[in-house]
PDB file of N, CA and C in Angstrom:
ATOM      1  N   UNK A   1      22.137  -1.943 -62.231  1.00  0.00           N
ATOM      2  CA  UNK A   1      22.234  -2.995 -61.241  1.00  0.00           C
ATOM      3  C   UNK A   1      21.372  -4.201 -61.626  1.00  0.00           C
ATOM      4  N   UNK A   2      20.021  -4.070 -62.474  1.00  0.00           N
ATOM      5  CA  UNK A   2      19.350  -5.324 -62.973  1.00  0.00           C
ATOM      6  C   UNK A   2      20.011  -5.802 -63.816  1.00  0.00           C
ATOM      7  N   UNK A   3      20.900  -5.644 -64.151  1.00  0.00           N
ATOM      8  CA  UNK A   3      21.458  -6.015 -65.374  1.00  0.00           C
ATOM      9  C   UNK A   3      22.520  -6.893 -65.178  1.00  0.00           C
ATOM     10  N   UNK A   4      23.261  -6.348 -63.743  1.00  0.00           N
ATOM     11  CA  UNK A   4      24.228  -7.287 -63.736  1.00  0.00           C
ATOM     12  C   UNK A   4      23.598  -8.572 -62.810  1.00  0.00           C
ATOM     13  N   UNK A   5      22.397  -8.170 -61.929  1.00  0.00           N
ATOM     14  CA  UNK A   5      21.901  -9.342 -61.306  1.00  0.00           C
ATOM     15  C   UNK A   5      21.179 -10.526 -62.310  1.00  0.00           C
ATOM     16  N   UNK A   6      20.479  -9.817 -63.600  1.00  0.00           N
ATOM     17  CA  UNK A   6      20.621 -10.654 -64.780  1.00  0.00           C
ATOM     18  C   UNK A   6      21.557 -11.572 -65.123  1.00  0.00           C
ATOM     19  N   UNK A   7      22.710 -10.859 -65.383  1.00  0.00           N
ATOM     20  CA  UNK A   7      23.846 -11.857 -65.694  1.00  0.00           C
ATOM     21  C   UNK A   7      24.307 -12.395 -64.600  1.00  0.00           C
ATOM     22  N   UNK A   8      23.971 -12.149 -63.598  1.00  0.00           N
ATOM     23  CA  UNK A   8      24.906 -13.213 -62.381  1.00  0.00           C
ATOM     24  C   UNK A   8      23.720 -14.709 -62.560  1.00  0.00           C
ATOM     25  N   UNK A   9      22.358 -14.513 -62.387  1.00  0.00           N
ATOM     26  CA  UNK A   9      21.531 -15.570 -62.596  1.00  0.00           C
ATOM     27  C   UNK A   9      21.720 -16.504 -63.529  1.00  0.00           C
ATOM     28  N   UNK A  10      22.177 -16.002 -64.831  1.00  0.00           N
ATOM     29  CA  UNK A  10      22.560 -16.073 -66.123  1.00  0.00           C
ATOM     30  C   UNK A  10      23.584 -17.227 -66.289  1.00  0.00           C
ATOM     31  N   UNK A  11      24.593 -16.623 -65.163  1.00  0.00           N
ATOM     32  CA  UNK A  11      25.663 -17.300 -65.077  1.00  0.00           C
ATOM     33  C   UNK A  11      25.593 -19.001 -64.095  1.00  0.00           C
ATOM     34  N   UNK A  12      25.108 -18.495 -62.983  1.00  0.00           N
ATOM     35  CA  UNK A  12      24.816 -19.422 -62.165  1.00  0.00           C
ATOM     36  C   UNK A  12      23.510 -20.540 -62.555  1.00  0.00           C
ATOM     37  N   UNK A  13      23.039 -20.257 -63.686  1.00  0.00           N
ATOM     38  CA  UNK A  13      21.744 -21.077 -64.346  1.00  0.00           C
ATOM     39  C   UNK A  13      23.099 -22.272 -65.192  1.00  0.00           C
ATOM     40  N   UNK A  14      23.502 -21.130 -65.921  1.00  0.00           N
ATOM     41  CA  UNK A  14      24.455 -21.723 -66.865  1.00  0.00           C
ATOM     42  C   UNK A  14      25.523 -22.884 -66.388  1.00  0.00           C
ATOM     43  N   UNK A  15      26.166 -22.577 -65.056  1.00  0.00           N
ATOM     44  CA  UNK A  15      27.352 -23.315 -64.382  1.00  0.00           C
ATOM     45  C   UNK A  15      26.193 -24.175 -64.212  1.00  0.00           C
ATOM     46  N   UNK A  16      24.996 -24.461 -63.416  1.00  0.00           N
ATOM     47  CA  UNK A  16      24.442 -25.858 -63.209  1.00  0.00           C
ATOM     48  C   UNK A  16      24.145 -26.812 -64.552  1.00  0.00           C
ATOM     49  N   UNK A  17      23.821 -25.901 -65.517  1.00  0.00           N
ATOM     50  CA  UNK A  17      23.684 -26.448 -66.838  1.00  0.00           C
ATOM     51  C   UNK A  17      24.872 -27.216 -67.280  1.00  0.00           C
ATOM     52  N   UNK A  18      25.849 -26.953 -67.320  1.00  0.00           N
ATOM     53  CA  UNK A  18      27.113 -27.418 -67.511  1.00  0.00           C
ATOM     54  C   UNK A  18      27.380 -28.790 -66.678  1.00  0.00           C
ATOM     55  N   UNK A  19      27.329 -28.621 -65.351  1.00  0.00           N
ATOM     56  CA  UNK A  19      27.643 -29.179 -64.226  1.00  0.00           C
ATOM     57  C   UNK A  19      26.955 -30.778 -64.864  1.00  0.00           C
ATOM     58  N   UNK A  20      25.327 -30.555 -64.984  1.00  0.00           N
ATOM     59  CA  UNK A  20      24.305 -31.791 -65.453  1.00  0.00           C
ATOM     60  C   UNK A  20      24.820 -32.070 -66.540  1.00  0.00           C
ATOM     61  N   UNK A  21      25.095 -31.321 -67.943  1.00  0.00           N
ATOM     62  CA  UNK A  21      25.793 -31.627 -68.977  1.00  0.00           C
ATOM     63  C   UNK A  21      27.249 -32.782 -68.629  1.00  0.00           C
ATOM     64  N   UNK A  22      27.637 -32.483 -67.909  1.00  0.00           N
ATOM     65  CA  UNK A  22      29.053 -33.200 -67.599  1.00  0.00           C
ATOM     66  C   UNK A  22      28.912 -34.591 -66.546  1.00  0.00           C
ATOM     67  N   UNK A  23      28.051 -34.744 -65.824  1.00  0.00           N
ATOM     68  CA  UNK A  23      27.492 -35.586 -65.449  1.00  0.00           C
ATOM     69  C   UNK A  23      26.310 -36.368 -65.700  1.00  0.00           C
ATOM     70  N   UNK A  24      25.850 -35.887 -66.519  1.00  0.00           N
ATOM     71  CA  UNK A  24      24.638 -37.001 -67.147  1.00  0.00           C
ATOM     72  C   UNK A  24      25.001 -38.219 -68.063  1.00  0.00           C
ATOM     73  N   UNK A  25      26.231 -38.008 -68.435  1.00  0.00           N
ATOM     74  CA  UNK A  25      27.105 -38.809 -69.284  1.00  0.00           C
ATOM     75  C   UNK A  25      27.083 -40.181 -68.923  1.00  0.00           C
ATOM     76  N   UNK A  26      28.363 -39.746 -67.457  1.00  0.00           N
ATOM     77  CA  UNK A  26      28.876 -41.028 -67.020  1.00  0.00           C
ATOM     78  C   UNK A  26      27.642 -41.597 -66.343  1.00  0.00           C
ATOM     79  N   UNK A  27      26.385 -40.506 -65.942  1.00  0.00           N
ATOM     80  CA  UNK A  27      25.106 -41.790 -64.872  1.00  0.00           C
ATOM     81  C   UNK A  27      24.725 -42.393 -66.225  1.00  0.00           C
ATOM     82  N   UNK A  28      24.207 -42.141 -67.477  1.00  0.00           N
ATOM     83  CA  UNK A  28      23.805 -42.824 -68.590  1.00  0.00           C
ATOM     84  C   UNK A  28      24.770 -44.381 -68.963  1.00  0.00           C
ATOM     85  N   UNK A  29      26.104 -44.054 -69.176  1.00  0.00           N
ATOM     86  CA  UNK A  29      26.800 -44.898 -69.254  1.00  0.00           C
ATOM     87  C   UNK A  29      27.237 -45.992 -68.238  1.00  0.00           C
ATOM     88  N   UNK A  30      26.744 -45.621 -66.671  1.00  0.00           N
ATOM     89  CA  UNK A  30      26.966 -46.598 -65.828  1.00  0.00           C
ATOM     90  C   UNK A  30      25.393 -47.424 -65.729  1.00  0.00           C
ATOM     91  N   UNK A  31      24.612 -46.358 -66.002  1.00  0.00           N
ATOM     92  CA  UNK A  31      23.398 -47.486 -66.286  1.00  0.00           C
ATOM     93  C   UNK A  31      23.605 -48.422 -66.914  1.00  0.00           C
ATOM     94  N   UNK A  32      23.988 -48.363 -68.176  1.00  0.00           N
ATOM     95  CA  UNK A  32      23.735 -49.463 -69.097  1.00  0.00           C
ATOM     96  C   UNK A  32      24.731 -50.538 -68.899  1.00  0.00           C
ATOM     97  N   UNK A  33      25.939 -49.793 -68.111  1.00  0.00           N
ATOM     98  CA  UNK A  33      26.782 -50.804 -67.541  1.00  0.00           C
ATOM     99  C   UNK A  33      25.884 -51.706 -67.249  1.00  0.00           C
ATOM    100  N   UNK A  34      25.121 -51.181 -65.756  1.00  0.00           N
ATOM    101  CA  UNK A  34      24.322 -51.935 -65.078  1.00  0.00           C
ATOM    102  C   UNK A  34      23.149 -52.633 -65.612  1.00  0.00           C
ATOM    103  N   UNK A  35      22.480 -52.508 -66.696  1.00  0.00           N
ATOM    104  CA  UNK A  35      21.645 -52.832 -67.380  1.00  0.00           C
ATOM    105  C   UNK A  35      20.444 -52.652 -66.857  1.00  0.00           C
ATOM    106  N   UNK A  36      20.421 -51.597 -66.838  1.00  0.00           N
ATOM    107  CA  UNK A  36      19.223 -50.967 -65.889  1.00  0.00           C
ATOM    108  C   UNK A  36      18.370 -50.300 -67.103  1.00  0.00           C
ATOM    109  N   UNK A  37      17.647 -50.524 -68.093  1.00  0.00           N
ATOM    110  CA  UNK A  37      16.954 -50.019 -69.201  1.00  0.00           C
ATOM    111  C   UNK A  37      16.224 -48.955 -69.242  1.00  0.00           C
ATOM    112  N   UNK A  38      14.973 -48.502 -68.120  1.00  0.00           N
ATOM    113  CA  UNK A  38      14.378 -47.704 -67.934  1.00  0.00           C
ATOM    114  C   UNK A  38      15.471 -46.338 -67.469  1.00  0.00           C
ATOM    115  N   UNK A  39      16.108 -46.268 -66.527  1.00  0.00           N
ATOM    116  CA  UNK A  39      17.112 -45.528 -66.436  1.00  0.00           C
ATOM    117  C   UNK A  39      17.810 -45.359 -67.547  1.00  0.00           C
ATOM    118  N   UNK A  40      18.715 -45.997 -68.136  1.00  0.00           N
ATOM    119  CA  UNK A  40      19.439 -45.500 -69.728  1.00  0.00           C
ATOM    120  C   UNK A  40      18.242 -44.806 -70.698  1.00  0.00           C
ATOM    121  N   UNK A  41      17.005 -45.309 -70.648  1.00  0.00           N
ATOM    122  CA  UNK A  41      16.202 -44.166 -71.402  1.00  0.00           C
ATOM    123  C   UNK A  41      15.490 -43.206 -71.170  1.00  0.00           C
ATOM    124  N   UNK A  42      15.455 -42.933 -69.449  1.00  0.00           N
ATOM    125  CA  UNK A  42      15.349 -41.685 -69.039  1.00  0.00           C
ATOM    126  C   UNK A  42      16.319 -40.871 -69.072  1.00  0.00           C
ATOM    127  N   UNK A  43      17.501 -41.340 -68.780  1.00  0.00           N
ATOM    128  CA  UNK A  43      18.967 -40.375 -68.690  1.00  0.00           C
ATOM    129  C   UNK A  43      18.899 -40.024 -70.489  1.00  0.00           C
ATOM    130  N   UNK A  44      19.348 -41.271 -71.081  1.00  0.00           N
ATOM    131  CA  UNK A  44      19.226 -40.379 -72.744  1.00  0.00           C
ATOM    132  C   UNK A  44      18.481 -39.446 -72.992  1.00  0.00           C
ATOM    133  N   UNK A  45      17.287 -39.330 -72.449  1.00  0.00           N
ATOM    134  CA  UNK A  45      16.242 -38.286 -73.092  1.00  0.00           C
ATOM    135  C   UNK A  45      16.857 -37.195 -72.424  1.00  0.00           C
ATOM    136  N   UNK A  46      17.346 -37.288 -71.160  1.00  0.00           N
ATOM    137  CA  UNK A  46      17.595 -35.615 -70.284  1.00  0.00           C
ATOM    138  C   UNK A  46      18.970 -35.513 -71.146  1.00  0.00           C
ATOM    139  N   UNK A  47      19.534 -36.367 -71.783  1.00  0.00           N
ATOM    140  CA  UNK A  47      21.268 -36.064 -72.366  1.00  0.00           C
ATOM    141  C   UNK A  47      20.571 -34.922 -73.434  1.00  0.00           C
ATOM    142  N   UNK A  48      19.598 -35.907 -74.261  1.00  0.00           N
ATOM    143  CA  UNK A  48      18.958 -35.075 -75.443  1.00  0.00           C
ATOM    144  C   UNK A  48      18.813 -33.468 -75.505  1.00  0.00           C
ATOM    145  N   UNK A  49      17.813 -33.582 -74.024  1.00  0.00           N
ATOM    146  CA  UNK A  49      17.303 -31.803 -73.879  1.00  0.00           C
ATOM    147  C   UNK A  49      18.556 -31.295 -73.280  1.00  0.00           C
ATOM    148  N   UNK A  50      19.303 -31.807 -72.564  1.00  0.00           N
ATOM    149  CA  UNK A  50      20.654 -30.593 -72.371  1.00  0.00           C
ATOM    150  C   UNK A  50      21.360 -30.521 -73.280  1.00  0.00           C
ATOM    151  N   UNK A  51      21.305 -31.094 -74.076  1.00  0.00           N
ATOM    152  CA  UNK A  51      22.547 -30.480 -75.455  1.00  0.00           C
ATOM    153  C   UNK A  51      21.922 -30.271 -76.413  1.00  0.00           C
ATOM    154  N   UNK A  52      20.684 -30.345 -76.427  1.00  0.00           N
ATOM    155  CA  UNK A  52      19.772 -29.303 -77.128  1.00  0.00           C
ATOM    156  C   UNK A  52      20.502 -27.485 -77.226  1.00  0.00           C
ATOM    157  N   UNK A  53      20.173 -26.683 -78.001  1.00  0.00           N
ATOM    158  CA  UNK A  53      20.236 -26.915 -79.268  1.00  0.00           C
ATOM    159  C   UNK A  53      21.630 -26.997 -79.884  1.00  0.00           C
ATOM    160  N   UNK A  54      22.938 -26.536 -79.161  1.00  0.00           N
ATOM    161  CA  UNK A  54      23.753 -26.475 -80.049  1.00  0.00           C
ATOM    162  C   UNK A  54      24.329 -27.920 -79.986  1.00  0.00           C
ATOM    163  N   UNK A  55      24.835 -28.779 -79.379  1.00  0.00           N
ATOM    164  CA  UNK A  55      25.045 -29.924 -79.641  1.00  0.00           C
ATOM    165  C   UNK A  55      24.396 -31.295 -80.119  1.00  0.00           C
ATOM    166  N   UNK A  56      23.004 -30.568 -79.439  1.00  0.00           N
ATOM    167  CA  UNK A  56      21.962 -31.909 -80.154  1.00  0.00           C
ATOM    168  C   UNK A  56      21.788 -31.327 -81.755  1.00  0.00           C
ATOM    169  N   UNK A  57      21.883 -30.709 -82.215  1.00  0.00           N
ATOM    170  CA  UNK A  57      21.825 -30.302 -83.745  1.00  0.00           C
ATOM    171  C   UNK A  57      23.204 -30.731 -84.891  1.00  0.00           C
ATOM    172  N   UNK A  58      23.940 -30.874 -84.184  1.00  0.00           N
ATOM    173  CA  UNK A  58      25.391 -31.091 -84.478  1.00  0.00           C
ATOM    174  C   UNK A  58      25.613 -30.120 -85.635  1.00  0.00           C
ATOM    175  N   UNK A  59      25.946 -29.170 -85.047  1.00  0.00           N
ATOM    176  CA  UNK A  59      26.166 -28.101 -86.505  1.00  0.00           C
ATOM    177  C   UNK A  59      27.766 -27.896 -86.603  1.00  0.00           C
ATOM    178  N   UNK A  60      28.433 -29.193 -86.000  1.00  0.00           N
ATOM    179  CA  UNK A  60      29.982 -28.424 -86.151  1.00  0.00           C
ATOM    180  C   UNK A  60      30.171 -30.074 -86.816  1.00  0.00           C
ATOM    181  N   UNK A  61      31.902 -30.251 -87.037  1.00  0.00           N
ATOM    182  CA  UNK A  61      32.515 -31.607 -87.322  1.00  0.00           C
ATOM    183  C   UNK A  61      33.186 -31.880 -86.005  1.00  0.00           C
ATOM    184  N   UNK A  62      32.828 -32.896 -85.729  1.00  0.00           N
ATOM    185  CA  UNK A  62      33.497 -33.798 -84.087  1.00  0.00           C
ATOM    186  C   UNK A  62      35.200 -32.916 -84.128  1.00  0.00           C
ATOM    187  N   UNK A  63      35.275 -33.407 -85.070  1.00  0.00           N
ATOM    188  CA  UNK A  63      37.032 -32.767 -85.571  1.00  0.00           C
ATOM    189  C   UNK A  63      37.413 -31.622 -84.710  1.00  0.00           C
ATOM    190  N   UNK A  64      36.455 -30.763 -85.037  1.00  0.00           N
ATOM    191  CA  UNK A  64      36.843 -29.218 -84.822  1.00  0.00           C
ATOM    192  C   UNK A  64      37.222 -29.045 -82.987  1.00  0.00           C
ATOM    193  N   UNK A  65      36.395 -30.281 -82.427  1.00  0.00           N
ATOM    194  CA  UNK A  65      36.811 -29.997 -80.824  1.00  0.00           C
ATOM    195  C   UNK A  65      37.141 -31.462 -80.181  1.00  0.00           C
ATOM    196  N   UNK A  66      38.339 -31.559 -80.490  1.00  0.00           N
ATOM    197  CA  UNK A  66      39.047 -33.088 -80.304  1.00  0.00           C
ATOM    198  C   UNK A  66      39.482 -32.973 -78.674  1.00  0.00           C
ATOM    199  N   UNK A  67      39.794 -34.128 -78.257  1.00  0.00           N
ATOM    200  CA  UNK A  67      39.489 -33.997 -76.666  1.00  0.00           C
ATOM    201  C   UNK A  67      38.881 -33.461 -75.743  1.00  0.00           C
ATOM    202  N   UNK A  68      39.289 -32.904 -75.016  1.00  0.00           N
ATOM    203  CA  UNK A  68      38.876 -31.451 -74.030  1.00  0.00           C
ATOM    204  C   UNK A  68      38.785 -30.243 -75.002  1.00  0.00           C
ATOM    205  N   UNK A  69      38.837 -30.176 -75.709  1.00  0.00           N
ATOM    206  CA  UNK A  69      37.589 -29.376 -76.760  1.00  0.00           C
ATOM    207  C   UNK A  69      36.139 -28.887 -76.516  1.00  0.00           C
ATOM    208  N   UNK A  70      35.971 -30.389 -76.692  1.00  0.00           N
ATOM    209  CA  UNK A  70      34.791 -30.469 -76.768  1.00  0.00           C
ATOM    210  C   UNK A  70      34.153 -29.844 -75.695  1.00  0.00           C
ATOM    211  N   UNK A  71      34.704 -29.184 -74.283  1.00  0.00           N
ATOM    212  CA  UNK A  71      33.930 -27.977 -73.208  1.00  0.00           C
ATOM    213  C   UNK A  71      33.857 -27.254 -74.143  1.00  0.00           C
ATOM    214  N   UNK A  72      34.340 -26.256 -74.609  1.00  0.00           N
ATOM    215  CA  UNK A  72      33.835 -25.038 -75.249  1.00  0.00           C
ATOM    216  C   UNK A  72      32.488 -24.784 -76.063  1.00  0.00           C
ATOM    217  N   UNK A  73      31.924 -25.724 -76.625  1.00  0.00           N
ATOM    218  CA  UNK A  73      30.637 -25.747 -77.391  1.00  0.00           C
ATOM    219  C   UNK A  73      29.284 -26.086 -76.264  1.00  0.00           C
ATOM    220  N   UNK A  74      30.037 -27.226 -75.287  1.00  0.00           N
ATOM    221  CA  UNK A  74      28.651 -27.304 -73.994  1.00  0.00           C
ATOM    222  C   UNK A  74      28.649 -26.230 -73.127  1.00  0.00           C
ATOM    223  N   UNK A  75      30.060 -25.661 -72.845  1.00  0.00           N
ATOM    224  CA  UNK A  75      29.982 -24.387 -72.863  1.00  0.00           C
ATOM    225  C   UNK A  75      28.995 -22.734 -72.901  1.00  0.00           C
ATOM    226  N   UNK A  76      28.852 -23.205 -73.977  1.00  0.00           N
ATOM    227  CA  UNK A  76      28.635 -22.080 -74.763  1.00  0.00           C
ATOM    228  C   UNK A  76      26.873 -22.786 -74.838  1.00  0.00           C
ATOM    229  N   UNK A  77      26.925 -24.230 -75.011  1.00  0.00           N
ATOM    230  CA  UNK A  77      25.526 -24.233 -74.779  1.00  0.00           C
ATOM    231  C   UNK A  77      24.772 -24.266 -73.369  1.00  0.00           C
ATOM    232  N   UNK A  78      25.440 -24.195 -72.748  1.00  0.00           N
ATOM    233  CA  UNK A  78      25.128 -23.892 -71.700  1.00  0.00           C
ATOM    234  C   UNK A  78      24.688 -22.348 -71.014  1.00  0.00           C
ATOM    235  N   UNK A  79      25.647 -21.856 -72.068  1.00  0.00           N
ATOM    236  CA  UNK A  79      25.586 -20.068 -71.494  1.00  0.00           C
ATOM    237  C   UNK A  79      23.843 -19.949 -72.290  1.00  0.00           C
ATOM    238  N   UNK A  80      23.506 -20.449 -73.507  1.00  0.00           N
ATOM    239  CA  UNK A  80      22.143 -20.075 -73.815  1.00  0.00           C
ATOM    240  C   UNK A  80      21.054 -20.340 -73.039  1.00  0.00           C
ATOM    241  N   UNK A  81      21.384 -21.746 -72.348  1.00  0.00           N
ATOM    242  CA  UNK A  81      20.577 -22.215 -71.345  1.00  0.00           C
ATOM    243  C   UNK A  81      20.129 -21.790 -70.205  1.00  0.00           C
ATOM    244  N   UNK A  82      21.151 -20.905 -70.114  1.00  0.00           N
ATOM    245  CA  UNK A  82      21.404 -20.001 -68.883  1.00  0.00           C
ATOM    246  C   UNK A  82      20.783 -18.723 -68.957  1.00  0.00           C
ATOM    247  N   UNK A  83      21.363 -18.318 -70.271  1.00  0.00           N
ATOM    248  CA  UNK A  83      20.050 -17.083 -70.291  1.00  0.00           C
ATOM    249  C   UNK A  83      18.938 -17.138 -71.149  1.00  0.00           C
ATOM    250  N   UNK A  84      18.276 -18.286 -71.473  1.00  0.00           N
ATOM    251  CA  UNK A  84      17.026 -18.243 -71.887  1.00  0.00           C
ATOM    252  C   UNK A  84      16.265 -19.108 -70.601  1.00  0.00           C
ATOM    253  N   UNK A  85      17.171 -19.232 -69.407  1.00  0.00           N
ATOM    254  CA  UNK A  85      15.884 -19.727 -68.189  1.00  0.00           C
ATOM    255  C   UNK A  85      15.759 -18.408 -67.234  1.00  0.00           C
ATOM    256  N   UNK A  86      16.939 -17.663 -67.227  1.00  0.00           N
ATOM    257  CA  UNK A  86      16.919 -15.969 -66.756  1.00  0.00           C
ATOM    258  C   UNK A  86      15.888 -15.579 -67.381  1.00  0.00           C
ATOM    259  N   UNK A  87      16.187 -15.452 -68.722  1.00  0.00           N
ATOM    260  CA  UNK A  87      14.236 -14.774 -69.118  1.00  0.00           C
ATOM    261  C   UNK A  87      13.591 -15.004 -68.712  1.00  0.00           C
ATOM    262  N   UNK A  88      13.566 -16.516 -68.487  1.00  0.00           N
ATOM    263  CA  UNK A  88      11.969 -16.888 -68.616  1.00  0.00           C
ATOM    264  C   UNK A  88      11.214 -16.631 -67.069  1.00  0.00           C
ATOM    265  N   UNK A  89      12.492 -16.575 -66.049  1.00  0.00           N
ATOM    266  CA  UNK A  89      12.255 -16.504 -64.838  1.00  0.00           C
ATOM    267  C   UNK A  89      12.049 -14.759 -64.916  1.00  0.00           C
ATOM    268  N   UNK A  90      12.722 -14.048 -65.070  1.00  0.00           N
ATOM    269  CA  UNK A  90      12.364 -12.492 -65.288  1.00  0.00           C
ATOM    270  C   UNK A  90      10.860 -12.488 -66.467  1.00  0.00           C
ATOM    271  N   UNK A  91      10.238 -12.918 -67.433  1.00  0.00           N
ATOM    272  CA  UNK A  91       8.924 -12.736 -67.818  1.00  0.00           C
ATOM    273  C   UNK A  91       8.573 -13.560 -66.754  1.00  0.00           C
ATOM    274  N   UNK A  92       8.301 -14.530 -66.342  1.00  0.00           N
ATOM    275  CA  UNK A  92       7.377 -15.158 -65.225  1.00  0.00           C
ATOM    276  C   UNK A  92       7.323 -14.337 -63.803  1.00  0.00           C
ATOM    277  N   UNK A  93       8.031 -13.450 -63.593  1.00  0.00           N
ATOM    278  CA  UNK A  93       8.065 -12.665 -62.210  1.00  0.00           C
ATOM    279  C   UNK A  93       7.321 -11.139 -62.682  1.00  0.00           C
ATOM    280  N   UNK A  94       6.921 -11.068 -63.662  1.00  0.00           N
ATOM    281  CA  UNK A  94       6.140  -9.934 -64.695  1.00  0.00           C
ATOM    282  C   UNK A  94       5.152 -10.751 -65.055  1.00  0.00           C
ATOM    283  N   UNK A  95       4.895 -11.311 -65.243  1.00  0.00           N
ATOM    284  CA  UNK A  95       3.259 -12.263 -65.032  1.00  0.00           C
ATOM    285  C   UNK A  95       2.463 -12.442 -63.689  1.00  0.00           C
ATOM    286  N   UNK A  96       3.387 -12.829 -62.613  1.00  0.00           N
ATOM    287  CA  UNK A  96       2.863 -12.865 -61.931  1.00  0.00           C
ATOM    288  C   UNK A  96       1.573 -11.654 -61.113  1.00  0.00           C
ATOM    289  N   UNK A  97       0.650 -12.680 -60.792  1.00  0.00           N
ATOM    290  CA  UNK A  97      -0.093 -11.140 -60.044  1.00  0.00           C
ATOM    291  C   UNK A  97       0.393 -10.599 -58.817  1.00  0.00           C
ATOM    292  N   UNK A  98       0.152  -9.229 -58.372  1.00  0.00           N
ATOM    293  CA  UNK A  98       0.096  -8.506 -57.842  1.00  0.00           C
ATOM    294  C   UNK A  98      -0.394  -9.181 -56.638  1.00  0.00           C
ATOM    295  N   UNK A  99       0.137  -9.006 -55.297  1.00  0.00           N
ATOM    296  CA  UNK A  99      -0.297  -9.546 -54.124  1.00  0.00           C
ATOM    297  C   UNK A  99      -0.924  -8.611 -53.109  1.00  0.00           C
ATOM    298  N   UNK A 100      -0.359  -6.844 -53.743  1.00  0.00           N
ATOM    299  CA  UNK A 100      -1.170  -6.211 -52.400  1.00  0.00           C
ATOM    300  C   UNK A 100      -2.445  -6.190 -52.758  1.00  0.00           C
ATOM    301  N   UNK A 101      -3.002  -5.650 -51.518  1.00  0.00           N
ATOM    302  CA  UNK A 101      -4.519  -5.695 -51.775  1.00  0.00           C
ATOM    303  C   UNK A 101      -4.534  -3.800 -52.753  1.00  0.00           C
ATOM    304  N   UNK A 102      -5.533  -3.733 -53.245  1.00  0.00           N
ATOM    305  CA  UNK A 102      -6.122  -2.490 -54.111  1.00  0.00           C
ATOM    306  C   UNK A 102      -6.347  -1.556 -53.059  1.00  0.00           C
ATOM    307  N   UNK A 103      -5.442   0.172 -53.336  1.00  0.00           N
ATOM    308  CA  UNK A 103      -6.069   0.641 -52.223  1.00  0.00           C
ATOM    309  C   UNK A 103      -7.565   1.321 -52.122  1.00  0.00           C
ATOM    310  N   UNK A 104      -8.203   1.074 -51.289  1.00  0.00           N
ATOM    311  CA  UNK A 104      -9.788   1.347 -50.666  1.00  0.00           C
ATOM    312  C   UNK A 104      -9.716   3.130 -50.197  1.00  0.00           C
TER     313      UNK A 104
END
């Protein structure tokens, strides 16, 4: 049963990951519409860390995912995102201390 509540977190980390992935785009690009500078280089930097690592590395050719393609790799980077913040939230809930009191 931890296992699948793992992967449900996993999953639901991942769908928001995606979600920001797919919308950080067009707020970046309507900034600069707007010429709003500080905004276009805060949004770029958050574009940066969400497509970190598999898309910010570019380890494929644009080619390989032409149009609507291109979901499957944010995708997929997303699913890592998803379960490397599940870890980190499962080791951080194993760090945490202990709240009862010691028994006397």
């Amino acid at each position: 049963m931890k296992t699948f509540r793992f992967l449900a977190a996993a999953v639901k980390w991942a769908a928001l990951h995606f979600l920001a992935c797919l919308l950080v785009v067009p707020a970046t690009l309507k900034a600069g519409e707007a010429g709003i500078d500080l905004a276009v280089t805060v949004l770029a930097f958050i574009t940066k860390v969400l497509y970190f690592p598999v898309l910010g590395l570019a380890l494929y050719p644009r080619h390989w995912f032409p149009g609507h393609w291109i979901y499957l790799p944010i995708a997929g980077n997303s699913l890592v995102w998803g379960l490397a913040l599940a870890t980190a939230i499962v080791i951080g809930r194993r760090w945490r201390p202990n709240k009862t009191p010691p028994d006397v």
